[in-house]
PDB file of N, CA and C in Angstrom:
ATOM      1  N   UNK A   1      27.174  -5.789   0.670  1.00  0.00           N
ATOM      2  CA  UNK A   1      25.847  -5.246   0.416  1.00  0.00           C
ATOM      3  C   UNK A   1      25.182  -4.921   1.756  1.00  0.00           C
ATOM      4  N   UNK A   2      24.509  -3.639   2.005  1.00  0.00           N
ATOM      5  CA  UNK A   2      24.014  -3.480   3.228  1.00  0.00           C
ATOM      6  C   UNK A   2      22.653  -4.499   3.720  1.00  0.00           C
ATOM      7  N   UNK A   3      22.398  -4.140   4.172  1.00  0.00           N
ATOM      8  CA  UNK A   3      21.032  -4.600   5.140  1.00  0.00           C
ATOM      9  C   UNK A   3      19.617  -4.058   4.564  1.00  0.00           C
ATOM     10  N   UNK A   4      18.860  -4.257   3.639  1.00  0.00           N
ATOM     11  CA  UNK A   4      17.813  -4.179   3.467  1.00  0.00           C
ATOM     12  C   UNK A   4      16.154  -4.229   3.738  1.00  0.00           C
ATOM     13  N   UNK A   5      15.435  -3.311   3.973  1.00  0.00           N
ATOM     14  CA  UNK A   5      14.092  -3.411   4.277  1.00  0.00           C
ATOM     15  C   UNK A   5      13.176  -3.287   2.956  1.00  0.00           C
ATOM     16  N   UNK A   6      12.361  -4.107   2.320  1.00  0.00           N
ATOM     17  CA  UNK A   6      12.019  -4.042   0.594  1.00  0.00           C
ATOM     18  C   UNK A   6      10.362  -4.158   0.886  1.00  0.00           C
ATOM     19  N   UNK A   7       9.837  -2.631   0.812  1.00  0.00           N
ATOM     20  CA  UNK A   7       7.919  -2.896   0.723  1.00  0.00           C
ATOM     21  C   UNK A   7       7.753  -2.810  -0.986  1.00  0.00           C
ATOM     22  N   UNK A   8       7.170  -3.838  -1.503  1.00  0.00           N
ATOM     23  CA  UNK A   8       6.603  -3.764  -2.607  1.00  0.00           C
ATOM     24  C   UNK A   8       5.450  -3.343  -3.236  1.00  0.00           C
ATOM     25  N   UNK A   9       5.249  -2.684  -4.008  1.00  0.00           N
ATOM     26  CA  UNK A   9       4.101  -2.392  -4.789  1.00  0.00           C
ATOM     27  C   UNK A   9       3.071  -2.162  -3.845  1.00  0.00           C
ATOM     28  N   UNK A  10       3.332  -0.968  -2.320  1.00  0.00           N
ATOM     29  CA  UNK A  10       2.299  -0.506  -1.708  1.00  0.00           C
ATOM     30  C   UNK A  10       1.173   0.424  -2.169  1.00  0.00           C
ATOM     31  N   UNK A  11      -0.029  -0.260  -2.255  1.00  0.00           N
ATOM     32  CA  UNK A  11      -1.185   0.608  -3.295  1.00  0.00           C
ATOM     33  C   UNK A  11      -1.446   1.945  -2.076  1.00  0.00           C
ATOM     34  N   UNK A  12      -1.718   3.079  -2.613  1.00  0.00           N
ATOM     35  CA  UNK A  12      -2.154   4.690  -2.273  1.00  0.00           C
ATOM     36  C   UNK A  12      -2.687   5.513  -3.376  1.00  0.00           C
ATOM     37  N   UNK A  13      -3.716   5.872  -2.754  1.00  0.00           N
ATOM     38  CA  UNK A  13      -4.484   6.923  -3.552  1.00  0.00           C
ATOM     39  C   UNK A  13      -4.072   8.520  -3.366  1.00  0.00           C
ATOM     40  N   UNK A  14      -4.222   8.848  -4.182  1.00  0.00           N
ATOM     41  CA  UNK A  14      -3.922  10.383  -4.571  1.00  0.00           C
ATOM     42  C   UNK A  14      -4.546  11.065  -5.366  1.00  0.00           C
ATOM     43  N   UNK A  15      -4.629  12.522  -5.569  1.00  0.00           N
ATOM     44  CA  UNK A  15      -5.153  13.652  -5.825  1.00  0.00           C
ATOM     45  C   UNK A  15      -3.827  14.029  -6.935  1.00  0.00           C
ATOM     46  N   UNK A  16      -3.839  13.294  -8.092  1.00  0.00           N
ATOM     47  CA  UNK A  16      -2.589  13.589  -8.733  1.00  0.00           C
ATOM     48  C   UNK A  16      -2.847  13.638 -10.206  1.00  0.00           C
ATOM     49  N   UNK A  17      -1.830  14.623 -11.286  1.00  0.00           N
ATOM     50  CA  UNK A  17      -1.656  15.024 -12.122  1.00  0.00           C
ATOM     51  C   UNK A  17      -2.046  16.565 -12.769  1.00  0.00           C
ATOM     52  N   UNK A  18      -1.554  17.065 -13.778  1.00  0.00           N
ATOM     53  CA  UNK A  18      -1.236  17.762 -14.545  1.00  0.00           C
ATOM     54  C   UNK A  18      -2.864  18.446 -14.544  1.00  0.00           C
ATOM     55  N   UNK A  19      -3.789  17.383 -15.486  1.00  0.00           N
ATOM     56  CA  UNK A  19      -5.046  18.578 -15.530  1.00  0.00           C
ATOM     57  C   UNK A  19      -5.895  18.297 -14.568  1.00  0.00           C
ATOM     58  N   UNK A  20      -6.617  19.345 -14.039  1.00  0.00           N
ATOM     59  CA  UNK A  20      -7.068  19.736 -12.921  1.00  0.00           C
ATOM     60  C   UNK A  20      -8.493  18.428 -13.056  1.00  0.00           C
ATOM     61  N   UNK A  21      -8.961  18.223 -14.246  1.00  0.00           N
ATOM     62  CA  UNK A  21      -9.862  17.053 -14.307  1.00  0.00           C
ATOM     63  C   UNK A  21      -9.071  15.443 -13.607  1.00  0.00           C
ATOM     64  N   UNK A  22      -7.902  15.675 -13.641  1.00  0.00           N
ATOM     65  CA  UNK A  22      -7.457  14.397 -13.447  1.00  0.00           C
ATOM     66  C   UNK A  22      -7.118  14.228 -12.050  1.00  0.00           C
ATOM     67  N   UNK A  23      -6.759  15.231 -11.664  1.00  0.00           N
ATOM     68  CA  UNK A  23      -6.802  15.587 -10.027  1.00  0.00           C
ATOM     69  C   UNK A  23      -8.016  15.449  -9.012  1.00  0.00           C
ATOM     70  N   UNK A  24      -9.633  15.444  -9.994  1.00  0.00           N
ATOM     71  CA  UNK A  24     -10.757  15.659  -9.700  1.00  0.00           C
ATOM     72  C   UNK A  24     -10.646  14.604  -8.556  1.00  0.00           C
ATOM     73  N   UNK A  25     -10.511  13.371  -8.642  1.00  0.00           N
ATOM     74  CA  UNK A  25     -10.454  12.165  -8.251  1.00  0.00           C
ATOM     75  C   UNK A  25      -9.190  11.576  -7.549  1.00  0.00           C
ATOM     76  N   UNK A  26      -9.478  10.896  -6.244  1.00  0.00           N
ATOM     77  CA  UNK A  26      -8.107  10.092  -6.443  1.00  0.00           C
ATOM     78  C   UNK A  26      -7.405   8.954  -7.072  1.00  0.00           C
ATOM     79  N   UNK A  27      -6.536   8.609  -7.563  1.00  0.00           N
ATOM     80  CA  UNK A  27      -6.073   7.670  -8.226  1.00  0.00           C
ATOM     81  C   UNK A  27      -5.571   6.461  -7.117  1.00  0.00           C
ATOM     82  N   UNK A  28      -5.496   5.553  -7.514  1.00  0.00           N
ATOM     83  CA  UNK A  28      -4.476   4.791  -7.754  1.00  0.00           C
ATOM     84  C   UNK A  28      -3.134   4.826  -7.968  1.00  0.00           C
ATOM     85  N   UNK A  29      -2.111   4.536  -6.658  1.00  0.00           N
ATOM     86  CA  UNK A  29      -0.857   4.155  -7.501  1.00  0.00           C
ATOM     87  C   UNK A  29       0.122   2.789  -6.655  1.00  0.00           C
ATOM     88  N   UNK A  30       1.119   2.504  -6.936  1.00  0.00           N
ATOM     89  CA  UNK A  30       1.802   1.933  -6.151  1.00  0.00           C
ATOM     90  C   UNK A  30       3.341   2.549  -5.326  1.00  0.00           C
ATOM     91  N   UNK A  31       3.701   1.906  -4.526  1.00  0.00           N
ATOM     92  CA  UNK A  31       4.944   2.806  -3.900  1.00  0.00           C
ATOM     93  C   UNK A  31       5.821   1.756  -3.744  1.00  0.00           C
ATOM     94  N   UNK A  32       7.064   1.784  -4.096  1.00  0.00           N
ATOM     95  CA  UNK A  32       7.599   0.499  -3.760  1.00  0.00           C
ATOM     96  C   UNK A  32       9.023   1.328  -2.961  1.00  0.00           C
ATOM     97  N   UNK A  33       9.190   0.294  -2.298  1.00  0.00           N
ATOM     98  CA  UNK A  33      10.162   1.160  -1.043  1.00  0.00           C
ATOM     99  C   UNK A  33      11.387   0.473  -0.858  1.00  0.00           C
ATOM    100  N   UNK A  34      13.104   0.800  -0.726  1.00  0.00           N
ATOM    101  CA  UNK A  34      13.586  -0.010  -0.210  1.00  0.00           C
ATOM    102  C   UNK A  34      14.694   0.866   0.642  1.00  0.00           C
ATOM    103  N   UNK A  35      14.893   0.409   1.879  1.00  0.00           N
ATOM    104  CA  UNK A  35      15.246   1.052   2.905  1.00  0.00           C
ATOM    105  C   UNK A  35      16.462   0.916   3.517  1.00  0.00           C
ATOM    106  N   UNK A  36      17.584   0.867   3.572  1.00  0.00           N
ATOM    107  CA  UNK A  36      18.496   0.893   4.147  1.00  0.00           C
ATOM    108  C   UNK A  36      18.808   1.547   5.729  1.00  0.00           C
ATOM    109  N   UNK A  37      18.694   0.618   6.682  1.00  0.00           N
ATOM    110  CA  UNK A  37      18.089   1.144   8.382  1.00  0.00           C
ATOM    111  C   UNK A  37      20.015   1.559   8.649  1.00  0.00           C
ATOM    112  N   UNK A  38      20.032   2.577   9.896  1.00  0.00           N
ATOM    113  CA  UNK A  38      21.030   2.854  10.413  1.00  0.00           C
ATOM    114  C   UNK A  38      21.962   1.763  10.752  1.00  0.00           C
ATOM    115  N   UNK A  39      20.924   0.856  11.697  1.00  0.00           N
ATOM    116  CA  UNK A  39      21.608  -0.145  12.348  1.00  0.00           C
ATOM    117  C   UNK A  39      21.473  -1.969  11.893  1.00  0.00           C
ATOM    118  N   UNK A  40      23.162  -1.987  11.633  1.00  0.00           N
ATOM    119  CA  UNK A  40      22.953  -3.494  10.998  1.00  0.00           C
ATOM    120  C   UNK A  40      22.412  -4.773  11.194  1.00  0.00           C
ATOM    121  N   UNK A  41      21.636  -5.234  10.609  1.00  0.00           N
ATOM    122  CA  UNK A  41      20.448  -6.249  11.067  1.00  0.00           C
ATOM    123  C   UNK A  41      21.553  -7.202  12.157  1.00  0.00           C
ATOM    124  N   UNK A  42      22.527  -7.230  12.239  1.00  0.00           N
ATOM    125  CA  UNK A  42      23.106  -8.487  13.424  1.00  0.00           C
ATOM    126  C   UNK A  42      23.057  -7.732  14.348  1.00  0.00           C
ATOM    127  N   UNK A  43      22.593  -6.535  14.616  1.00  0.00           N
ATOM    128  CA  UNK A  43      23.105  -6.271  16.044  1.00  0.00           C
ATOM    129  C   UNK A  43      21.836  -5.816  16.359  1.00  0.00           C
ATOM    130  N   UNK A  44      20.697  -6.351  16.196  1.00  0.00           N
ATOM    131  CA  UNK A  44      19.246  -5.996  16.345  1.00  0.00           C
ATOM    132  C   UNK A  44      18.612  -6.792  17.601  1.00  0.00           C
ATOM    133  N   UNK A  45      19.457  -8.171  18.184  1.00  0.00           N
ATOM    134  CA  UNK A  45      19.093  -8.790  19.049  1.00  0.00           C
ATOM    135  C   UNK A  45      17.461  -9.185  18.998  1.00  0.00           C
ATOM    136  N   UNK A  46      16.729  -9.106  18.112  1.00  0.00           N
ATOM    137  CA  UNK A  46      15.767  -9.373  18.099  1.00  0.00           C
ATOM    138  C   UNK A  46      14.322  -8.515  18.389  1.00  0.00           C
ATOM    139  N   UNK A  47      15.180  -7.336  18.643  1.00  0.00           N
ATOM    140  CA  UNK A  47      14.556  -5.978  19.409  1.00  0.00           C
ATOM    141  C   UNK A  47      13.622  -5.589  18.642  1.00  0.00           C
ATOM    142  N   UNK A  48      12.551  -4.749  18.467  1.00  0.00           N
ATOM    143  CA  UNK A  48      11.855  -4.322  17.305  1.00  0.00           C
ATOM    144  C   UNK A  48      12.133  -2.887  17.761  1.00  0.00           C
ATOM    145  N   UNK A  49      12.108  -2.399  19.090  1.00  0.00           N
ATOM    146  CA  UNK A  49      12.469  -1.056  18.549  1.00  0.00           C
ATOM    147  C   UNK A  49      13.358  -0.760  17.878  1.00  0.00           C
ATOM    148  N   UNK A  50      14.729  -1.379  18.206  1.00  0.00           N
ATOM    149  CA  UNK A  50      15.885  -1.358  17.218  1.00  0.00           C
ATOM    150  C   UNK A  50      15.832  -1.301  15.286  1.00  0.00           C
ATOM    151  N   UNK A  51      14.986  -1.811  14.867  1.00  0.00           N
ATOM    152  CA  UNK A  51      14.594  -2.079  14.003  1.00  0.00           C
ATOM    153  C   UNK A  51      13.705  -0.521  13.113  1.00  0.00           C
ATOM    154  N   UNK A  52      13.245  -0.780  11.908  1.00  0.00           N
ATOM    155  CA  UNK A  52      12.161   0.372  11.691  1.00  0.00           C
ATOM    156  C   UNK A  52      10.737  -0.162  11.338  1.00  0.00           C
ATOM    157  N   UNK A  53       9.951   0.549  11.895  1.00  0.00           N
ATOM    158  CA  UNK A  53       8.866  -0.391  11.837  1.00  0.00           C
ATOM    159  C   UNK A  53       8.001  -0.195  10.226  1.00  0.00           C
ATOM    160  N   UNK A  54       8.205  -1.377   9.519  1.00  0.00           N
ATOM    161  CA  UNK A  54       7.299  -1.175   8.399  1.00  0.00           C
ATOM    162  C   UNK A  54       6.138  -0.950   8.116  1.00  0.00           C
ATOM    163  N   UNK A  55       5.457  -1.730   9.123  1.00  0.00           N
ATOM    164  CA  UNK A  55       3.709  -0.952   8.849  1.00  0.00           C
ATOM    165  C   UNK A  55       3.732   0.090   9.230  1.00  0.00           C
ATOM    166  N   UNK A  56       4.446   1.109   9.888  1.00  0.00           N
ATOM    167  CA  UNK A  56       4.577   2.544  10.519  1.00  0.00           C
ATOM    168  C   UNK A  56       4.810   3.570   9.543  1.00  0.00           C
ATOM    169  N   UNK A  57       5.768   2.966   8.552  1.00  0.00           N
ATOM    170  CA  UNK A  57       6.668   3.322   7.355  1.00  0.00           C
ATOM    171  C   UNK A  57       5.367   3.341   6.459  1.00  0.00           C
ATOM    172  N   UNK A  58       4.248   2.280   5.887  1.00  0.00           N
ATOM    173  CA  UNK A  58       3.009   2.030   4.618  1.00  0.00           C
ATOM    174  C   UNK A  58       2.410   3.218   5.422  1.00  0.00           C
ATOM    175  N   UNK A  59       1.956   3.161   6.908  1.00  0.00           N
ATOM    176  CA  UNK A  59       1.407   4.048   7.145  1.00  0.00           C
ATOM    177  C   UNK A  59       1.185   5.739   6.330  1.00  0.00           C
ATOM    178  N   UNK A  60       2.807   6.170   7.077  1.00  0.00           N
ATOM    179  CA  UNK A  60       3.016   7.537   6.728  1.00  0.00           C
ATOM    180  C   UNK A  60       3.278   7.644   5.265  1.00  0.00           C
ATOM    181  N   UNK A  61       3.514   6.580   3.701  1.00  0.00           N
ATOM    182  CA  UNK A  61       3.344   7.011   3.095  1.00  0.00           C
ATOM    183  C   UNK A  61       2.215   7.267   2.360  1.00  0.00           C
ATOM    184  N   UNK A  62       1.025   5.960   3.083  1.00  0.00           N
ATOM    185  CA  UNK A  62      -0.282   6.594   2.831  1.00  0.00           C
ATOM    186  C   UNK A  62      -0.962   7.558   3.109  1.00  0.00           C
ATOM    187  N   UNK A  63      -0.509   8.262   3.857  1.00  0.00           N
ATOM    188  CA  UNK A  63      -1.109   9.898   4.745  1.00  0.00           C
ATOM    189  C   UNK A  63      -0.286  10.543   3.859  1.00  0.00           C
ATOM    190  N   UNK A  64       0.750  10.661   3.255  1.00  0.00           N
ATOM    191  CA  UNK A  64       1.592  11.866   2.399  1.00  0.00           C
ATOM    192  C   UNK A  64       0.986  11.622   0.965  1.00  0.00           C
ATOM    193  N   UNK A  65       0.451  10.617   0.449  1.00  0.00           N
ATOM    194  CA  UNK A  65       0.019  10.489  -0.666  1.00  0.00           C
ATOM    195  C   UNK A  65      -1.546  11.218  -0.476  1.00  0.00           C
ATOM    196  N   UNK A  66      -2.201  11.410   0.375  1.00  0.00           N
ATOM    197  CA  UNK A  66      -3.317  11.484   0.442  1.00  0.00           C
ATOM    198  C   UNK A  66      -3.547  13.183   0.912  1.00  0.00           C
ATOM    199  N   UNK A  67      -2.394  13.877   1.307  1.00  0.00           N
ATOM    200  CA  UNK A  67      -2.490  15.182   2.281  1.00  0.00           C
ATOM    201  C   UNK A  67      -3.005  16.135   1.527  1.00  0.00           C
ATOM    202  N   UNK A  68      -2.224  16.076   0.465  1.00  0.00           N
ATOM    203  CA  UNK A  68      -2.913  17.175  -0.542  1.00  0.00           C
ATOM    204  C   UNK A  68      -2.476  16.658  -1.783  1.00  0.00           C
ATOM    205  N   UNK A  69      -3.183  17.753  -2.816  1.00  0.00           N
ATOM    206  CA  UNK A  69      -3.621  17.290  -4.755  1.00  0.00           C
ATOM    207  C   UNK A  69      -1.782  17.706  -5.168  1.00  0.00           C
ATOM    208  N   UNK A  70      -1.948  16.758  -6.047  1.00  0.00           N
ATOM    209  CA  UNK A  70      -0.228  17.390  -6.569  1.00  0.00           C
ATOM    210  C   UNK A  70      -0.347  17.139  -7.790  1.00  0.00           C
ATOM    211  N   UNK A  71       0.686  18.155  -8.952  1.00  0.00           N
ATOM    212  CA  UNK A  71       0.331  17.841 -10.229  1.00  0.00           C
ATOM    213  C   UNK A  71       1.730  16.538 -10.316  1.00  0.00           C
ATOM    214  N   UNK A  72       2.472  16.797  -9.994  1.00  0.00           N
ATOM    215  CA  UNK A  72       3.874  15.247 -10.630  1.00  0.00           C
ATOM    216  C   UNK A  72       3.939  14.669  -9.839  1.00  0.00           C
ATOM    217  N   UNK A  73       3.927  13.450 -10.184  1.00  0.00           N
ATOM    218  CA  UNK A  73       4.490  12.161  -9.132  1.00  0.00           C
ATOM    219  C   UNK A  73       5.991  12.094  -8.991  1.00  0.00           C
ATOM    220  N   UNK A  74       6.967  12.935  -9.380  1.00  0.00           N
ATOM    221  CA  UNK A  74       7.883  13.111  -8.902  1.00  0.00           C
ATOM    222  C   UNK A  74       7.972  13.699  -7.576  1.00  0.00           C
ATOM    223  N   UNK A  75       7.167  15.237  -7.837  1.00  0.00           N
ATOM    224  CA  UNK A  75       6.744  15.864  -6.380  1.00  0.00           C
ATOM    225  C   UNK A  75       6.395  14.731  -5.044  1.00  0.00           C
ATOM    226  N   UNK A  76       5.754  13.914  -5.315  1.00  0.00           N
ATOM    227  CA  UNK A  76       5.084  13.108  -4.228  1.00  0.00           C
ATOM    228  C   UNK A  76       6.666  11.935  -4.382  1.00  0.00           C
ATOM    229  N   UNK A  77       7.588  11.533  -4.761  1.00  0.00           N
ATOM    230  CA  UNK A  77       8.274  10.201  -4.712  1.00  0.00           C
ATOM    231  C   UNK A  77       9.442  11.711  -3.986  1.00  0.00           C
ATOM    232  N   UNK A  78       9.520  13.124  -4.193  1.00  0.00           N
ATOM    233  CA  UNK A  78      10.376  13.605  -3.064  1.00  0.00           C
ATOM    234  C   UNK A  78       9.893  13.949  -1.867  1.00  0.00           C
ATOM    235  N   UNK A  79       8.385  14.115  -1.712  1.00  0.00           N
ATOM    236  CA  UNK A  79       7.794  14.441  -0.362  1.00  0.00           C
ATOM    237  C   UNK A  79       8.003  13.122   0.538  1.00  0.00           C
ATOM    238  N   UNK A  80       7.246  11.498  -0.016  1.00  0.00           N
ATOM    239  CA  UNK A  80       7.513  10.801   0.401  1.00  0.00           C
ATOM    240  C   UNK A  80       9.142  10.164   1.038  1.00  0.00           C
ATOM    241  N   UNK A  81       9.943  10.444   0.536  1.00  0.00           N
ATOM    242  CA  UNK A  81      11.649  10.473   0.869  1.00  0.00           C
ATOM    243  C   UNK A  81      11.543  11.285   1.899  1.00  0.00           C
ATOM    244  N   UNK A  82      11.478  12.541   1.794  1.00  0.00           N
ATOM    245  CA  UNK A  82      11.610  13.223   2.731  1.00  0.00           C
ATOM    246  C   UNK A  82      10.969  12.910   4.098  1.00  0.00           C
ATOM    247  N   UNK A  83      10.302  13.087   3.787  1.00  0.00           N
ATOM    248  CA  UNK A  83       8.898  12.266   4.871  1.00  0.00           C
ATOM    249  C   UNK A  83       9.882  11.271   5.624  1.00  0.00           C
ATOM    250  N   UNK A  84       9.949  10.179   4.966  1.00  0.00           N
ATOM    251  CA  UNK A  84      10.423   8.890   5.972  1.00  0.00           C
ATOM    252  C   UNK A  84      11.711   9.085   6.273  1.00  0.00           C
ATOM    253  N   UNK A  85      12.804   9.659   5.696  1.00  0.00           N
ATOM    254  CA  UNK A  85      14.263  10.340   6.505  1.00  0.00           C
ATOM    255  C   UNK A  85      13.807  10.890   7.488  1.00  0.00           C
ATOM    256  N   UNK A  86      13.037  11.701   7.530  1.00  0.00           N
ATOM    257  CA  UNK A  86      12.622  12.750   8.991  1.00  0.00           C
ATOM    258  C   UNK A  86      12.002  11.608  10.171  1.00  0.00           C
ATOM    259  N   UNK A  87      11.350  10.419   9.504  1.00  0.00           N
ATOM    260  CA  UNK A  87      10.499   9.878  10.724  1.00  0.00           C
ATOM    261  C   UNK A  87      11.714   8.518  11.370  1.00  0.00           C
ATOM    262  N   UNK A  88      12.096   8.526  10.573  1.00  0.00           N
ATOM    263  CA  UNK A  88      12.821   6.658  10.577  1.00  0.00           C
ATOM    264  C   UNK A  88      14.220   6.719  10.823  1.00  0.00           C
ATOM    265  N   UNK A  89      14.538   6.095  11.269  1.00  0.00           N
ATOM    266  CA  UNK A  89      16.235   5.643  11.453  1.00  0.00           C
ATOM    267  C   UNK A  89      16.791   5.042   9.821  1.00  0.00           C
ATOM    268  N   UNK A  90      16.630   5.866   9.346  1.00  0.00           N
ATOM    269  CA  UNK A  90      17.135   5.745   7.666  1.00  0.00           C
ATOM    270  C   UNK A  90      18.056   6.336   6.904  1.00  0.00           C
ATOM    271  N   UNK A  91      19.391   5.285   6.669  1.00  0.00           N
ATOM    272  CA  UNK A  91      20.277   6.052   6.282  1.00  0.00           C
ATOM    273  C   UNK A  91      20.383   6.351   4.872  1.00  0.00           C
ATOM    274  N   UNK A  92      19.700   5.367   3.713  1.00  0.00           N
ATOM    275  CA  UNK A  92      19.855   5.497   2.304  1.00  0.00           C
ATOM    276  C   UNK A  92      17.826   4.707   2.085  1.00  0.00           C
ATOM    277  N   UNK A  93      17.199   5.683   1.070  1.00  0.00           N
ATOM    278  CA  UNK A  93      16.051   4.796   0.600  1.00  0.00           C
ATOM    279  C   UNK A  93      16.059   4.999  -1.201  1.00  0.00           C
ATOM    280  N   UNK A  94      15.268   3.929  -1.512  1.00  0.00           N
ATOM    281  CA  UNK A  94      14.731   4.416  -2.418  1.00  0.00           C
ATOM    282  C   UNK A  94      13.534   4.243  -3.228  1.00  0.00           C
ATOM    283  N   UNK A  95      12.469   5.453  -3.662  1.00  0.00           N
ATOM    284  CA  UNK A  95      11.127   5.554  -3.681  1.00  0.00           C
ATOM    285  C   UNK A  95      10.917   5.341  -5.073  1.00  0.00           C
ATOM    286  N   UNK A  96      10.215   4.502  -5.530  1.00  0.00           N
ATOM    287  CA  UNK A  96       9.380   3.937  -6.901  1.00  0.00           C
ATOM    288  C   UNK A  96       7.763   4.642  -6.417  1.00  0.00           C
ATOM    289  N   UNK A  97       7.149   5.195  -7.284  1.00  0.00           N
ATOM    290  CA  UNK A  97       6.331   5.455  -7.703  1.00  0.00           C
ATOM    291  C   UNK A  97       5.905   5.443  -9.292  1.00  0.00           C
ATOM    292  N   UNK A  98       4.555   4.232  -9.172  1.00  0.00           N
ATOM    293  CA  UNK A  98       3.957   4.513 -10.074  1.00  0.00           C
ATOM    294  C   UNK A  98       2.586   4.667 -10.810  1.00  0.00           C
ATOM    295  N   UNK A  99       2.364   5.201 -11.511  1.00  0.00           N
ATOM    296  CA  UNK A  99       1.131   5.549 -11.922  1.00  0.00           C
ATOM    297  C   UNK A  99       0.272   4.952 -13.128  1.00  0.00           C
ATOM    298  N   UNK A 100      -0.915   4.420 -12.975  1.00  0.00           N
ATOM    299  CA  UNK A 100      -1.564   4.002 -14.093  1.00  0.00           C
ATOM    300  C   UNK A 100      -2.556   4.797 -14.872  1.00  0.00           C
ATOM    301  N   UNK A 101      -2.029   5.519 -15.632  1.00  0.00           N
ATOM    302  CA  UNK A 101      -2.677   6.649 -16.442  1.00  0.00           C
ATOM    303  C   UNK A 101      -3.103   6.282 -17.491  1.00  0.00           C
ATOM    304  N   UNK A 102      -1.798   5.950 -18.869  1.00  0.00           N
ATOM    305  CA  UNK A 102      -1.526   5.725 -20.154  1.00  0.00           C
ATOM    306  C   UNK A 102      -2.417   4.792 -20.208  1.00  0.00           C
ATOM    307  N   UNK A 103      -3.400   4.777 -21.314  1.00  0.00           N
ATOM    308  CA  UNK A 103      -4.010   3.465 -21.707  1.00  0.00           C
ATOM    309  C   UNK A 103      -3.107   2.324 -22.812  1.00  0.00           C
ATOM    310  N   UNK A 104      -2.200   2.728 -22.987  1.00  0.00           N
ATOM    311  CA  UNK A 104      -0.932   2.141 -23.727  1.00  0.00           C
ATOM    312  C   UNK A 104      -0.005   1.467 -23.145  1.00  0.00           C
ATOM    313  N   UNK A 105       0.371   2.266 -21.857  1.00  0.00           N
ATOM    314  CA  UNK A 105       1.578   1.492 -20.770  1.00  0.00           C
ATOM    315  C   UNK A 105       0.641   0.923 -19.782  1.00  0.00           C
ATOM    316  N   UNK A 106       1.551  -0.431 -19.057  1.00  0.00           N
ATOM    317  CA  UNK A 106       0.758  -0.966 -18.187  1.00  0.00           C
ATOM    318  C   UNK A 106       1.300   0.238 -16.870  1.00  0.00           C
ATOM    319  N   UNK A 107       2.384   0.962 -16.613  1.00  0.00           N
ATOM    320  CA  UNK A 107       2.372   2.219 -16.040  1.00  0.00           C
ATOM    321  C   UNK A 107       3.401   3.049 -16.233  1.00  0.00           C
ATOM    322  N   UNK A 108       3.646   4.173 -15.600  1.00  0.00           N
ATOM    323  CA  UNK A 108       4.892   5.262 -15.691  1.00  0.00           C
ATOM    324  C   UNK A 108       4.791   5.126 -14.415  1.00  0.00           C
ATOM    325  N   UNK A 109       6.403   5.068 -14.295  1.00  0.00           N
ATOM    326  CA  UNK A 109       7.506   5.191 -12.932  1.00  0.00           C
ATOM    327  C   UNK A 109       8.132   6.005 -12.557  1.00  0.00           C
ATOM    328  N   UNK A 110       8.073   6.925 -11.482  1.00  0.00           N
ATOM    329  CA  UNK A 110       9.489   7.631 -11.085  1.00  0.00           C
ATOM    330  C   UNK A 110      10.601   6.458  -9.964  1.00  0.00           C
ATOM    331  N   UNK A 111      11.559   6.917 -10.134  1.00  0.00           N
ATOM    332  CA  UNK A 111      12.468   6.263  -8.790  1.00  0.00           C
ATOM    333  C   UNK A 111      13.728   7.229  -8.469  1.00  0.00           C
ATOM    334  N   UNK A 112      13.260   7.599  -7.504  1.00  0.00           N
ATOM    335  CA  UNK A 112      14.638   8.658  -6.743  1.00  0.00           C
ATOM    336  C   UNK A 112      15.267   7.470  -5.557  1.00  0.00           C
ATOM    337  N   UNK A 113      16.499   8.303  -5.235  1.00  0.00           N
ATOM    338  CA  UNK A 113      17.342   7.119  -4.152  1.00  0.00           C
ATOM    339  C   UNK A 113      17.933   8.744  -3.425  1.00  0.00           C
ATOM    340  N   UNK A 114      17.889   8.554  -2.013  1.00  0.00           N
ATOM    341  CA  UNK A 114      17.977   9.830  -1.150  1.00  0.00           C
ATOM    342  C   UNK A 114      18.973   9.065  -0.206  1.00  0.00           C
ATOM    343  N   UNK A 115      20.006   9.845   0.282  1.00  0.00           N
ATOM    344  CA  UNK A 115      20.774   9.611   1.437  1.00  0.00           C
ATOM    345  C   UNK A 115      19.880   9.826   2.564  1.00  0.00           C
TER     346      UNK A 115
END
């Protein structure tokens, strides 16, 4: 099993959904992240640059959740992927997003997994 980095249930607001009333506002959602780094945690010596930095990582997905209005939270769980491959030493992630809309579900989830 590789080497794991696991952010849970990071809360971000967004400009998200389908009707333009629901977009009015930002929401609420969570992001849950798990990261697979280039380099294997034993050979990290303790280094942090070596490493990827996680509050760096909550950072930039709170600025991509927030950049602009989007109607699917799919759209935003591939911007966000994309996003952190381009910034991070990341060889495999994968992005949970979810949303509390439904007054029925406690929420709806996407989850993509990106090389």
């Amino acid at each position: 099993m590789p080497d794991l980095i696991h952010i849970e249930a990071l809360e971000v607001r967004s400009h998200i959904g389908v009707p333009d009333e629901e977009r009015a506002e930002p929401q609420r959602l969570t992001v849950t992240l798990t990261l697979e780094a280039r380099t294997d945690f034993r050979t990290l010596g303790d280094r942090f640059e070596e490493t990827i930095d996680y509050a760096a990582v909550c950072d930039v997905v709170q600025a991509i959740a927030l950049e602009r209005p989007r109607k699917l939270v799919e759209t935003l769980a591939e911007e966000i992927a994309a996003g952190l491959l381009h910034r991070f030493p990341i060889r495999q992630l994968t992005v949970e997003v979810r949303k509390f809309i439904l007054p029925q579900t406690d929420y709806v989830a996407v989850r993509i997994e990106r090389p």
